[in-house]
Protein backbone atom coordinates (compact mmCIF):
# COMPACT_ATOMS: atom_id res chain seq x y z
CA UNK A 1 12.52 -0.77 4.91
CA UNK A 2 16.00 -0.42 2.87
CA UNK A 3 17.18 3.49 2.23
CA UNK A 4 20.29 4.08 0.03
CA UNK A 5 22.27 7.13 0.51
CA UNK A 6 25.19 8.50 -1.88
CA UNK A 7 26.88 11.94 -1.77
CA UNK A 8 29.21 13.99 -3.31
CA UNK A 9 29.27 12.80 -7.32
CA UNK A 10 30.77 15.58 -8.72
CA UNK A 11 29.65 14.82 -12.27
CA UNK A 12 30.51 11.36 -12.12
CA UNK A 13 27.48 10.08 -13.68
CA UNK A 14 28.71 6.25 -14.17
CA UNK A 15 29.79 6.03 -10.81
CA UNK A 16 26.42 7.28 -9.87
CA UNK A 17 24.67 4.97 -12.20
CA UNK A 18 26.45 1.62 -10.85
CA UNK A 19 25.50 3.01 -7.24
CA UNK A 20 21.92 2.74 -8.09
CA UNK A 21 22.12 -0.15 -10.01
CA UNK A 22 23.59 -1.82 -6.62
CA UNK A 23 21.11 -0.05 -4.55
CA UNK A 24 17.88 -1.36 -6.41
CA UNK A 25 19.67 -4.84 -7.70
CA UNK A 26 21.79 -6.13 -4.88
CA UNK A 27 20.22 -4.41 -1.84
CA UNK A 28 16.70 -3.70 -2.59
CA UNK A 29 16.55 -0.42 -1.05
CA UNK A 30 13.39 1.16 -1.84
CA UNK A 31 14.33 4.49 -1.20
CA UNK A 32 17.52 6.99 -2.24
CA UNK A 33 18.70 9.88 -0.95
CA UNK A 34 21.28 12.31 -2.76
CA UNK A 35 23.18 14.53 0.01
CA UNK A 36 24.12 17.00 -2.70
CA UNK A 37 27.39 17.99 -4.65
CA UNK A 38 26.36 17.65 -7.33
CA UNK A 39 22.55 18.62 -7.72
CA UNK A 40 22.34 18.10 -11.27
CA UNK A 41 23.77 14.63 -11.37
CA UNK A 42 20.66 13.50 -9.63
CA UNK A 43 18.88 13.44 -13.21
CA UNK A 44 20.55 10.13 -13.55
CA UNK A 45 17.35 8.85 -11.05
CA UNK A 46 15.17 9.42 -13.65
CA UNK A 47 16.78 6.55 -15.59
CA UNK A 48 15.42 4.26 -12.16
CA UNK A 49 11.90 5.31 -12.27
CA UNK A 50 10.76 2.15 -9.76
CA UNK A 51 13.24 3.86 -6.70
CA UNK A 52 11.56 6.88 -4.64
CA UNK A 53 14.35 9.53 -4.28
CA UNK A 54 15.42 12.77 -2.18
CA UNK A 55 18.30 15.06 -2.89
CA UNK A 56 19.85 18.21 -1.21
CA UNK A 57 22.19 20.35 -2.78
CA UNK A 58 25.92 20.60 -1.91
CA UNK A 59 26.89 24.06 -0.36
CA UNK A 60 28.59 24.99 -3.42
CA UNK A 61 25.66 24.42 -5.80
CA UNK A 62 23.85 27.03 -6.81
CA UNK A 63 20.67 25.48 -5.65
CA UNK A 64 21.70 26.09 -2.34
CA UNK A 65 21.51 29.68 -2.02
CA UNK A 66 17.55 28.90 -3.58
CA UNK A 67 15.25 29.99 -0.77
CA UNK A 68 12.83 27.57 -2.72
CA UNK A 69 14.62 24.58 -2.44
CA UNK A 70 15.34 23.69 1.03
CA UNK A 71 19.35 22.75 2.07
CA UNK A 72 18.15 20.27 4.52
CA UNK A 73 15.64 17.41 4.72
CA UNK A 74 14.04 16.74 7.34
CA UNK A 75 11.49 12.87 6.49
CA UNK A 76 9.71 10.29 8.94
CA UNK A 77 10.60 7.18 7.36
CA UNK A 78 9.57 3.67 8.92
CA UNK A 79 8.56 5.82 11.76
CA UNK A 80 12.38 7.25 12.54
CA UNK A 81 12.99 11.04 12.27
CA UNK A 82 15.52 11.33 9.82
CA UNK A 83 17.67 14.82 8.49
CA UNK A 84 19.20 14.59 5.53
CA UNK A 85 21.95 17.47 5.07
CA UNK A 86 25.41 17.77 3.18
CA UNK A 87 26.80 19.23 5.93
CA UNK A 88 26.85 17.96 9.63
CA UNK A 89 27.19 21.47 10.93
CA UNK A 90 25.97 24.60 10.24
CA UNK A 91 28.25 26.12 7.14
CA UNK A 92 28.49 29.85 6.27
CA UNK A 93 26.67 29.59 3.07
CA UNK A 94 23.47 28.36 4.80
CA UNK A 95 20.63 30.34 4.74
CA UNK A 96 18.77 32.06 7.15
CA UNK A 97 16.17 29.08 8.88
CA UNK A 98 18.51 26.52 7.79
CA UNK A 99 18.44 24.39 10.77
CA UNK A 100 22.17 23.48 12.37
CA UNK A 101 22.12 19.59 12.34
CA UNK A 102 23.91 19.58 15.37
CA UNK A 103 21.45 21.37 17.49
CA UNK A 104 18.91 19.03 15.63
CA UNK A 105 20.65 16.09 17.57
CA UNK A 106 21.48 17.51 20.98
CA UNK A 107 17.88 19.24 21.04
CA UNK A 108 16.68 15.06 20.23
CA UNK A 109 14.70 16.47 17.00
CA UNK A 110 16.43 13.72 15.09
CA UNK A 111 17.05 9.87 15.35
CA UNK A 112 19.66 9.48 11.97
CA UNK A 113 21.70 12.12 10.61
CA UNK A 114 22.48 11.50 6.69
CA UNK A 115 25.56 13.86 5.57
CA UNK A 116 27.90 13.95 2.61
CA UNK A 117 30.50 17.36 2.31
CA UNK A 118 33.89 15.57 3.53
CA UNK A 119 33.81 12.51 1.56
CA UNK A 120 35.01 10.34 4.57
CA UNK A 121 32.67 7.42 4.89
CA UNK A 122 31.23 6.86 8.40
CA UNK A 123 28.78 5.33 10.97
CA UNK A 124 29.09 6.67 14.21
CA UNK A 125 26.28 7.33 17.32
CA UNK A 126 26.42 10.34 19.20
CA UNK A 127 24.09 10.20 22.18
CA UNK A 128 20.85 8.70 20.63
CA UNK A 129 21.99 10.41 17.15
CA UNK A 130 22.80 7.59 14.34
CA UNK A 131 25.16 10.16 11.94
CA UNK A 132 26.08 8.15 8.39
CA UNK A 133 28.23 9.43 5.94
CA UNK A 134 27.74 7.35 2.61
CA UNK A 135 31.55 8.70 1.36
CA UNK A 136 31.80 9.79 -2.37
CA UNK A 137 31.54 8.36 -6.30
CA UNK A 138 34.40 9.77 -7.21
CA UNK A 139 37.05 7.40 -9.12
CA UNK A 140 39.99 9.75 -7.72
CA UNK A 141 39.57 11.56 -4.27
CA UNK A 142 42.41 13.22 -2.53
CA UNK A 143 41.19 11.97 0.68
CA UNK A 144 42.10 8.12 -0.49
CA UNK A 145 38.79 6.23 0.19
CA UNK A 146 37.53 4.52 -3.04
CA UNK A 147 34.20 5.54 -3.75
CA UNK A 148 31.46 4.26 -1.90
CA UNK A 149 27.79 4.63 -0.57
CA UNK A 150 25.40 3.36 2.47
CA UNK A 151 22.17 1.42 2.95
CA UNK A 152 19.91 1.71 6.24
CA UNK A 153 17.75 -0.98 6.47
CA UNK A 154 15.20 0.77 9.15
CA UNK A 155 13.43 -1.71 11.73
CA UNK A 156 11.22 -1.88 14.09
CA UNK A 157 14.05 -2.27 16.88
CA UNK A 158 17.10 -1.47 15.47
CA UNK A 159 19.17 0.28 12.14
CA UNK A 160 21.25 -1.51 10.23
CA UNK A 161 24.02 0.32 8.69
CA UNK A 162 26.24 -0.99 5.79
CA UNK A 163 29.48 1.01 3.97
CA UNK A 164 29.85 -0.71 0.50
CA UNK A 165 32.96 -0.38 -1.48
CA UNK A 166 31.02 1.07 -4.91
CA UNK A 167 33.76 -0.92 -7.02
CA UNK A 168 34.06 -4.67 -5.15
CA UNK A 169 30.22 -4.08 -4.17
CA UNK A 170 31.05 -5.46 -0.98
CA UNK A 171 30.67 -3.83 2.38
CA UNK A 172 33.79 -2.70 4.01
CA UNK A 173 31.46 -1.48 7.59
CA UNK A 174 28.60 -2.68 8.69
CA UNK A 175 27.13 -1.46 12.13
CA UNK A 176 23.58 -2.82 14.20
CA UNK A 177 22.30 0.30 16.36
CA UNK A 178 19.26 -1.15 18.35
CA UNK A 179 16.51 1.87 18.90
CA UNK A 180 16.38 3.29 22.25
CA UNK A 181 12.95 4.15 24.16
């Protein structure tokens, strides 16, 4: 089973498009998740009706202070335990029963952590904790990575874990993470 995962848009709807043109074309993910900033670029999805998607808002969107629309995700997908957050830590706007990601992990509540918020991509383990960072679609980000975004392919044994490069459309990480237990 093949998840996608972008973040951080910012209103860049054509960057947002190509991602999910990628995702569904290239890498056959049958499932995307939106880790927030910008909430309401996610009605772009509705343009790739055959993809299943989740979304969380950024900590800046006014969604998030929403007590009806929950900050953080937490799915079983392809039978992994999966948050899906903007931050990776608590953050000040959160609301009260927000859980803290990181006590998530370190309490073993979680297998994969999907974050967005610093728009550095990454794919790093922590313990039994898979934590993936997709990056951004932004064409310009003071941070200097180009824009990017992640697929998971979720087996039986293992994760598979690529960074693609949103422009070339070729991964620039790719990381194998065989399940534990």
């Amino acid at each position: 089973m093949r998840l996608g995962l972008v973040s951080d848009s910012h209103g860049e709807l054509e960057n947002l498009r190509e991602a999910l043109r990628q995702l569904k074309e290239k890498w056959r993910v049958e499932i995307v998740a939106h880790l927030g900033d910008a909430w309401e670029d996610t009605v772009v999805f509705e343009e790739f009706s055959e993809l299943s998607y989740l979304r969380v808002p950024g900590v800046y969107c006014p969604p998030y202070r929403d007590p009806a629309v929950p900050n953080r995700l937490a799915k079983e997908i392809a039978g992994y335990r999966l948050l899906f957050t903007h931050t990776p830590t608590a953050h000040s706007h959160d609301l009260e029963g927000d859980p803290d990601p990181q006590l998530l992990a370190q309490a073993g509540k979680v297998d994969i952590i999907a974050f967005g918020h610093t728009h550095i991509p990454e794919i790093r383990r922590e313990g039994k904790v898979l934590w993936v960072n997709p990056g951004h679609l932004k064409s310009q980000d003071k941070k200097g990575h180009s824009p990017s975004y992640a697929v998971l392919e979720l087996e039986k044994k293992a994760v598979k874990v690529w960074l693609v490069d949103l422009l070339s459309s070729v991964p620039f990480a790719e990381e194998i993470f065989q399940r534990e237990g």
